[in-house]
Protein backbone atom coordinates (compact mmCIF):
# COMPACT_ATOMS: atom_id res chain seq x y z
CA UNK A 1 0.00 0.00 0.00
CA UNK A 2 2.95 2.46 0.93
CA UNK A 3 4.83 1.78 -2.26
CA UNK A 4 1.45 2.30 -4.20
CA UNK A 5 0.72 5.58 -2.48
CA UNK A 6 4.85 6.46 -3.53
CA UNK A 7 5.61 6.68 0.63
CA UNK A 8 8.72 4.45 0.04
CA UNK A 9 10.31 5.64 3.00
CA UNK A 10 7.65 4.35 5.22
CA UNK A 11 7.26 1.16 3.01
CA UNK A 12 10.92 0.44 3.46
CA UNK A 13 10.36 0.71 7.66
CA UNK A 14 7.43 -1.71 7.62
CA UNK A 15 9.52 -3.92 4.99
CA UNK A 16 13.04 -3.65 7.80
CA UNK A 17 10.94 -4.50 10.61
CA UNK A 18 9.31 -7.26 9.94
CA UNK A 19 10.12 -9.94 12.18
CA UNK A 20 11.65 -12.09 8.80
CA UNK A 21 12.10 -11.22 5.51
CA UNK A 22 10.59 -12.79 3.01
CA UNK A 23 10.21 -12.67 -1.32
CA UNK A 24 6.60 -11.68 -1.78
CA UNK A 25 7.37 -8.57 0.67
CA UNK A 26 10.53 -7.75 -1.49
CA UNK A 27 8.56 -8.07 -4.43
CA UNK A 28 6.09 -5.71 -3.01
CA UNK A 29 8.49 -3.06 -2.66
CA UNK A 30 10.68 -3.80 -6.14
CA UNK A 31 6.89 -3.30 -7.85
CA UNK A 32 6.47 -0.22 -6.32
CA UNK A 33 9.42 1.56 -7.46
CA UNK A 34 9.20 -0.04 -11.17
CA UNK A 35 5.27 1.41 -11.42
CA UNK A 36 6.93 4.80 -10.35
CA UNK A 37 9.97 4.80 -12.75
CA UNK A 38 12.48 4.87 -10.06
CA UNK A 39 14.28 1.72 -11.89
CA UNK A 40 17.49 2.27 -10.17
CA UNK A 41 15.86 1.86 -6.69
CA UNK A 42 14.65 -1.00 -8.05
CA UNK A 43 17.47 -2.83 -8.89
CA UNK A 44 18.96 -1.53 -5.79
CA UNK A 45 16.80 -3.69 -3.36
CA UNK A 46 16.67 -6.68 -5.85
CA UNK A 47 20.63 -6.71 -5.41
CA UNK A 48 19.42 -6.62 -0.71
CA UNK A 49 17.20 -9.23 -1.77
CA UNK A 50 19.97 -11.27 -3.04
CA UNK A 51 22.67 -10.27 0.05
CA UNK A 52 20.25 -11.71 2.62
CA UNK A 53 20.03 -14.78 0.10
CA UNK A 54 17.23 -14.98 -0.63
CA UNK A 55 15.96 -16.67 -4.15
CA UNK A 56 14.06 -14.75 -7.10
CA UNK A 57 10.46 -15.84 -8.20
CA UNK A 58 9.31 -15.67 -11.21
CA UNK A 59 7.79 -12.41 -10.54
CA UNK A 60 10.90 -11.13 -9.60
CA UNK A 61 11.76 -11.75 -13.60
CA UNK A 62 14.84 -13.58 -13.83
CA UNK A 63 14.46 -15.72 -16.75
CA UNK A 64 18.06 -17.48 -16.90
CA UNK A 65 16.60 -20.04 -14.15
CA UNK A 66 13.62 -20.94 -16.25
CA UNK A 67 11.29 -19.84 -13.91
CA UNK A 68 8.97 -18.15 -16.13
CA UNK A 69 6.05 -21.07 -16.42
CA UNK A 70 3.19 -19.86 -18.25
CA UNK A 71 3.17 -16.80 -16.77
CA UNK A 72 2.87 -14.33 -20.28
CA UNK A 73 2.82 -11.21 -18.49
CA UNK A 74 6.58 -12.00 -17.33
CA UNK A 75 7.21 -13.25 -20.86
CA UNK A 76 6.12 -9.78 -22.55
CA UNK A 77 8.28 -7.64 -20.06
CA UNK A 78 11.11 -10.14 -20.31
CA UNK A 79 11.19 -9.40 -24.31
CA UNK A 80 10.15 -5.70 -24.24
CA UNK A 81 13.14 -5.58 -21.80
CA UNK A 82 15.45 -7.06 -23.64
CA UNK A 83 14.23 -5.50 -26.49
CA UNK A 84 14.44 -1.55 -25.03
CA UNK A 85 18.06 -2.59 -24.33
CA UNK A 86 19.02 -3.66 -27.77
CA UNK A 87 19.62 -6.82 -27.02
CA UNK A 88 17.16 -8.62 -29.49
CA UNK A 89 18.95 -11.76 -30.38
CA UNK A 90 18.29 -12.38 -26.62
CA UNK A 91 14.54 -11.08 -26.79
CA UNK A 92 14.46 -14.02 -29.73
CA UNK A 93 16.13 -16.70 -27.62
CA UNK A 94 13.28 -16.25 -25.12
CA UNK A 95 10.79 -16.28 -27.56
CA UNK A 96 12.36 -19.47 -29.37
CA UNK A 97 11.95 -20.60 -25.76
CA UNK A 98 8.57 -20.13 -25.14
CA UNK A 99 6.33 -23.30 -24.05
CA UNK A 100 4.84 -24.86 -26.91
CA UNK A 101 1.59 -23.75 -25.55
CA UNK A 102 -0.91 -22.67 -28.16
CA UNK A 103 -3.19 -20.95 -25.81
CA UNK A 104 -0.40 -18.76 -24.24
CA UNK A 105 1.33 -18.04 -27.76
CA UNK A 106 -1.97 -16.45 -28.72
CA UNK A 107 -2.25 -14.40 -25.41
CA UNK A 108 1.40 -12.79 -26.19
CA UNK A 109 -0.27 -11.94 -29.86
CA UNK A 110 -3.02 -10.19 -28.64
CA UNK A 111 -1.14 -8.73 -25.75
CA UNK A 112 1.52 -7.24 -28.21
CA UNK A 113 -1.84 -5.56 -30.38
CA UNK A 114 -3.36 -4.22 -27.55
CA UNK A 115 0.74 -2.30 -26.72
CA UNK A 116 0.65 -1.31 -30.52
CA UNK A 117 3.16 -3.12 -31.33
CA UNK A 118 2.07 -5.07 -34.34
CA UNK A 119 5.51 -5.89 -35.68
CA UNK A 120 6.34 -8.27 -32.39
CA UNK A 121 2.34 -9.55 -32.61
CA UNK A 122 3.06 -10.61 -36.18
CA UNK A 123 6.47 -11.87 -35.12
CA UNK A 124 4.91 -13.86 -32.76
CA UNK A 125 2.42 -15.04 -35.12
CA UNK A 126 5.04 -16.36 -37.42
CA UNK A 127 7.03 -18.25 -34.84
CA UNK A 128 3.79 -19.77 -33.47
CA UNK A 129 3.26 -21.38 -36.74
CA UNK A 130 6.62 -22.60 -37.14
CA UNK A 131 6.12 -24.41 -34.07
CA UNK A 132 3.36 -26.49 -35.25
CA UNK A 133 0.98 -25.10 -33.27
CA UNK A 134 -2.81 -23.77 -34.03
CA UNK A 135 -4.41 -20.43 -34.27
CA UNK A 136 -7.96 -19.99 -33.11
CA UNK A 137 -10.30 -17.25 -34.23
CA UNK A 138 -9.29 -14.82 -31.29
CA UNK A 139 -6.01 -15.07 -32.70
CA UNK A 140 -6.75 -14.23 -36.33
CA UNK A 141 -8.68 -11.78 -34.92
CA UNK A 142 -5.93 -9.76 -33.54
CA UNK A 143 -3.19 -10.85 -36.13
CA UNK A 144 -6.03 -9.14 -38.28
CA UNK A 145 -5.18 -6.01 -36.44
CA UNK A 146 -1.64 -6.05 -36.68
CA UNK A 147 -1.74 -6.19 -40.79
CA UNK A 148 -4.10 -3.30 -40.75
CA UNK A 149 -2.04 -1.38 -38.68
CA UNK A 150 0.86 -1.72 -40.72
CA UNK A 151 -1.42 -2.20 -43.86
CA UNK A 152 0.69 -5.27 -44.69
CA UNK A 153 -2.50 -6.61 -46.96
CA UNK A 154 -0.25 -9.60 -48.59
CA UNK A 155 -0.27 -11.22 -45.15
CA UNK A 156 -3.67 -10.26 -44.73
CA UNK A 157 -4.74 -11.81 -47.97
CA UNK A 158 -2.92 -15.19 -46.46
CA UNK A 159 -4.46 -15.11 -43.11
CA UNK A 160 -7.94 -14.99 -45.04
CA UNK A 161 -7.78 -17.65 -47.14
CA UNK A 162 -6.40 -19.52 -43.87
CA UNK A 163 -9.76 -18.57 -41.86
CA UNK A 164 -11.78 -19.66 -44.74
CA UNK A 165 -10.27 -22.70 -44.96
CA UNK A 166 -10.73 -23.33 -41.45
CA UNK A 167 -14.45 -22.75 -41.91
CA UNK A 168 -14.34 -19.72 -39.28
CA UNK A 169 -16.10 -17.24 -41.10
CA UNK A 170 -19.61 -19.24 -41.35
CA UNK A 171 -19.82 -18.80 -37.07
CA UNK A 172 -17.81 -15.64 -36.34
CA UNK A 173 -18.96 -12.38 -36.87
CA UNK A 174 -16.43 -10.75 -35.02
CA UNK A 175 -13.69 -12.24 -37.38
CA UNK A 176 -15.39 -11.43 -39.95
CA UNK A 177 -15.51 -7.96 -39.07
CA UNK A 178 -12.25 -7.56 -38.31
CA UNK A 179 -11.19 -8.73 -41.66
CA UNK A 180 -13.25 -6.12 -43.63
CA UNK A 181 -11.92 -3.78 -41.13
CA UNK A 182 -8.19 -4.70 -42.15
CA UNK A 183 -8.67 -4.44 -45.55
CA UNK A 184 -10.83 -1.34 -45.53
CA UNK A 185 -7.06 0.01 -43.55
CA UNK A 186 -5.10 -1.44 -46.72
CA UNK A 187 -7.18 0.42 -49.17
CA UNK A 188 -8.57 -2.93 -50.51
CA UNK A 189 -12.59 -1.58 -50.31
CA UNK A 190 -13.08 -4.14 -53.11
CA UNK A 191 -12.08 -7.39 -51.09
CA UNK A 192 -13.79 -5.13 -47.74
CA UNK A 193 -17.03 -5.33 -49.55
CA UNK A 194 -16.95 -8.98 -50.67
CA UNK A 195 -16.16 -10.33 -46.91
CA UNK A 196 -18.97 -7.57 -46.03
CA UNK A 197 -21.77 -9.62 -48.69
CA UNK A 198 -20.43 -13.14 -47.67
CA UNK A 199 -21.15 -11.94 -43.85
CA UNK A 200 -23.66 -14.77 -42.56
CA UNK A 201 -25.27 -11.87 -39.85
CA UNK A 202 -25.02 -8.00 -41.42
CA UNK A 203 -23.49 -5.51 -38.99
CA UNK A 204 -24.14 -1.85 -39.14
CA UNK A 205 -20.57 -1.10 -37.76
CA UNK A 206 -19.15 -3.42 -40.38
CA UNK A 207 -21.15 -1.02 -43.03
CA UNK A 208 -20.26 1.85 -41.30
CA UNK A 209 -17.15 1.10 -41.63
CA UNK A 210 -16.75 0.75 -45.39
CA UNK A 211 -18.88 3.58 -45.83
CA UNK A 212 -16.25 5.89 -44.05
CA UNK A 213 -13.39 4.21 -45.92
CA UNK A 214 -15.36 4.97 -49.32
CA UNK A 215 -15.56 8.71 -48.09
CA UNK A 216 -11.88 9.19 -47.14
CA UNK A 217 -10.55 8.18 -50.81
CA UNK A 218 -13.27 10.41 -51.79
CA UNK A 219 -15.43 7.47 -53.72
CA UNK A 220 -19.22 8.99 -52.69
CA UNK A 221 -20.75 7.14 -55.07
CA UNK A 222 -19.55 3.80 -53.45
CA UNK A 223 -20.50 4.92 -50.01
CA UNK A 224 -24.19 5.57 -51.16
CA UNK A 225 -24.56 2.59 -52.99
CA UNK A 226 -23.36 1.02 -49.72
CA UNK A 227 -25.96 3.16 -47.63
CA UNK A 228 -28.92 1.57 -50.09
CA UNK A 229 -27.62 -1.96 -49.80
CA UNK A 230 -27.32 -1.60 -46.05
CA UNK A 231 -30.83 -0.25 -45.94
CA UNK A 232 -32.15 -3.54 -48.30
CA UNK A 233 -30.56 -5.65 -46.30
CA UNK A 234 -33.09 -4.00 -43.40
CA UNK A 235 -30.34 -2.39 -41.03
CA UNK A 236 -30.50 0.38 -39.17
CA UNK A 237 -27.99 2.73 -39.66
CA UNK A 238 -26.20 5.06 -36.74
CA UNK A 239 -25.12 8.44 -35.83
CA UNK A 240 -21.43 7.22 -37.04
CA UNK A 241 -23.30 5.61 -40.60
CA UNK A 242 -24.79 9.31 -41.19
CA UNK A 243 -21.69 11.21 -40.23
CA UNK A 244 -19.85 8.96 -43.21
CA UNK A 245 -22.12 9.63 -45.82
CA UNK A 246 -22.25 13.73 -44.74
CA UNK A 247 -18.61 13.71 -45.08
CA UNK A 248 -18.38 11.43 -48.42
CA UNK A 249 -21.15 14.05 -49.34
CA UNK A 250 -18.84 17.09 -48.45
CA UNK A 251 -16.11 16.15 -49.77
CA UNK A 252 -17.67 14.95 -53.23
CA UNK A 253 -19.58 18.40 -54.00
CA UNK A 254 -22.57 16.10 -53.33
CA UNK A 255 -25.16 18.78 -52.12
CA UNK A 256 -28.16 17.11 -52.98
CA UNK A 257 -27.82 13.51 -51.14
CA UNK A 258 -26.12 15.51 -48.37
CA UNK A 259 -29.16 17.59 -47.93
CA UNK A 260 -31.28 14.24 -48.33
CA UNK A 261 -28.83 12.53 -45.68
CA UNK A 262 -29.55 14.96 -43.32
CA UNK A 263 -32.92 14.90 -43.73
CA UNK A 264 -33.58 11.79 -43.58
CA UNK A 265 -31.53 11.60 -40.77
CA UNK A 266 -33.94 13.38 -38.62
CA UNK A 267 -36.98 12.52 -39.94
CA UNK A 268 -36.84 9.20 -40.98
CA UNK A 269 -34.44 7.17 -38.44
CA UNK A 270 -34.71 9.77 -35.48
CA UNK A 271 -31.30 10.52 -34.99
CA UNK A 272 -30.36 14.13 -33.62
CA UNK A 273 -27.10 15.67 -34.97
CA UNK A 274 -24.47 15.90 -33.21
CA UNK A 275 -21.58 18.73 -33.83
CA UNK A 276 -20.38 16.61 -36.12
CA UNK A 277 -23.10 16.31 -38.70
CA UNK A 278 -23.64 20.44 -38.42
CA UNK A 279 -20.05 21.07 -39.27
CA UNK A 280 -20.45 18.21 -42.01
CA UNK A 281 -23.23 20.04 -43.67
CA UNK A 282 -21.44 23.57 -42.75
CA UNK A 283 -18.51 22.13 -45.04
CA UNK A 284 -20.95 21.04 -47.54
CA UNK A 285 -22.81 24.28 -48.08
CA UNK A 286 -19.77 25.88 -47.68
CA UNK A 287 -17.49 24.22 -50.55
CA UNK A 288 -20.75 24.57 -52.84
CA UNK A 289 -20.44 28.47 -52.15
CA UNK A 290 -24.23 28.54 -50.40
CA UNK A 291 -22.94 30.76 -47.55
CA UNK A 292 -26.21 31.74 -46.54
CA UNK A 293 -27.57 27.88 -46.07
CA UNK A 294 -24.21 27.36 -44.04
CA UNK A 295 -24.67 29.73 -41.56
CA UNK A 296 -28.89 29.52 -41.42
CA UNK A 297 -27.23 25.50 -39.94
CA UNK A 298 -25.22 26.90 -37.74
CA UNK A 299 -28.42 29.23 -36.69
CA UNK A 300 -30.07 26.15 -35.90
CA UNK A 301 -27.96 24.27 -33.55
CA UNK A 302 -28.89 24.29 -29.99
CA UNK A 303 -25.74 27.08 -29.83
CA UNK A 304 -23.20 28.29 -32.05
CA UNK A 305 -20.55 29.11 -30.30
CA UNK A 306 -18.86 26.45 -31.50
CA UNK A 307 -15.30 26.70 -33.15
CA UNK A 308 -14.99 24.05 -35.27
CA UNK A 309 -18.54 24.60 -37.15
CA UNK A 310 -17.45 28.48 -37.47
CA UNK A 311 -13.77 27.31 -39.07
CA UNK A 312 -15.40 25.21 -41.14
């Protein structure tokens, strides 16, 4: 609790007079001081620990006596270590290391993802297979991520036809998702929209999705003819489908199915606008040269004093 709070000083007189010493109380304090970035205090009782002899745990991190189990949180830090310090042929010998454990492999994927760092998730990836051992969706799901991140669509394109093979796109939507999401990243909207037809349940994010893609490269025409084939399909679309199609609108010269959108919006599906859809159709009116119309929408917002509609 001391070390938590940062009262070391106090931790360190609980931790001296204790009637014995033991690991998890050393531990305790070594925690402490790495969660506040005082690394050299750190080390410093790690190297007391030792003088009063007392052996490491695992979760004091030492991996050279092959301590580290299954415990993946140790094997992340003992790599990102190792890696921070240069030393990478050593971060590799750990991971060459690692427990041929297919569950555990997959948690160090994902856990890599969630850090950003998709080059070590895909790294990962690629040893896991070497090993023999076998991917399940949760792990396609976030190697998924990694190639969107870097848009790295060839290995995309080869984790696909590895999912289909394995039959799980017919019973996971959120794989499914996650591959039109990747692609969408690449700049592949053509393959995006094929996974997005083959889907076995529709998904208005998934639509969403492409939609906004279709508007950043500035394809309007696409993102409308998404909009009607989302609305056939009988899905209801969202604040974030509308403020897609607004901004394909805007940035297309598209003032007529802009002013529909917005409409319809409203009207139709019930949805207020948010700051976002005013300075949408502020941008809209505005590029099309109808000042007037621009600021008769800013008028009608609940208030106006609201930069970003004004600079627009």
């Amino acid at each position: 609790m001391y070390a938590k709070c940062g009262d070391f000083s106090k931790a360190q007189d609980v931790l001296q007079n204790l009637p014995f010493h033991d690991i998890v109380a050393w531990n305790a304090l070594i925690a402490g001081y790495v969660q506040q970035s005082q690394n050299k205090e750190a080390m410093r009782c790690f190297e007391e620990m030792q003088s009063e002899r007392l052996s490491p745990d695992e979760v004091t991190f030492v991996f050279r006596q092959g301590l580290l189990g299954t415990n993946i949180e140790i094997y992340i830090a003992v790599v990102n270590m190792y890696s921070k310090c240069g030393r990478l042929e050593i971060a590799q010998e750990v991971l060459d290391d690692l427990v041929k454990d297919a569950v555990v492999w997959s948690t160090l994927v994902a856990r890599y993802v969630q850090q950003d760092k998709a080059d070590a998730a895909l790294n990962c990836f690629d040893l896991m297979e070497q090993k023999g051992l076998s991917p399940d969706g949760m792990t396609f799901i976030h190697i998924l991520k990694a190639c969107g991140c870097l848009s790295i669509v060839e290995k995309g394109i080869q984790i696909h036809g590895e999912v289909v093979r394995q039959g799980l796109l017919d019973k996971n939507v959120a794989l499914c998702t996650t591959l039109i999401d990747m692609y969408t990243k690449c700049g592949v909207l053509s393959r995006a929209k094929d996974v997005l037809d083959e889907l076995p349940v529709s998904c208005v994010t998934a639509w969403s999705a492409l939609i906004g893609r279709y508007a950043e490269q500035g394809q309007c025409h696409d993102a409308l003819t998404c909009f009607d084939q989302m609305h056939s399909k009988g899905l209801m679309p969202d604040a974030i489908t509308f403020s897609c199609l607004l901004n394909a609108c805007s940035h297309s010269g598209r003032l007529d199915e802009g002013q529909i959108c917005f409409q319809i919006m409203r009207m139709k599906y019930g949805i207020e606008p948010s700051i976002e859809h005013y300075t949408c159709m502020v941008d809209l009116y505005g590029r099309a040269g109808h000042f007037d119309k621009a600021i008769a929408v800013i008028e009608s917002m609940p208030s106006s004093d609201h930069l970003f509609v004004w600079s627009a």
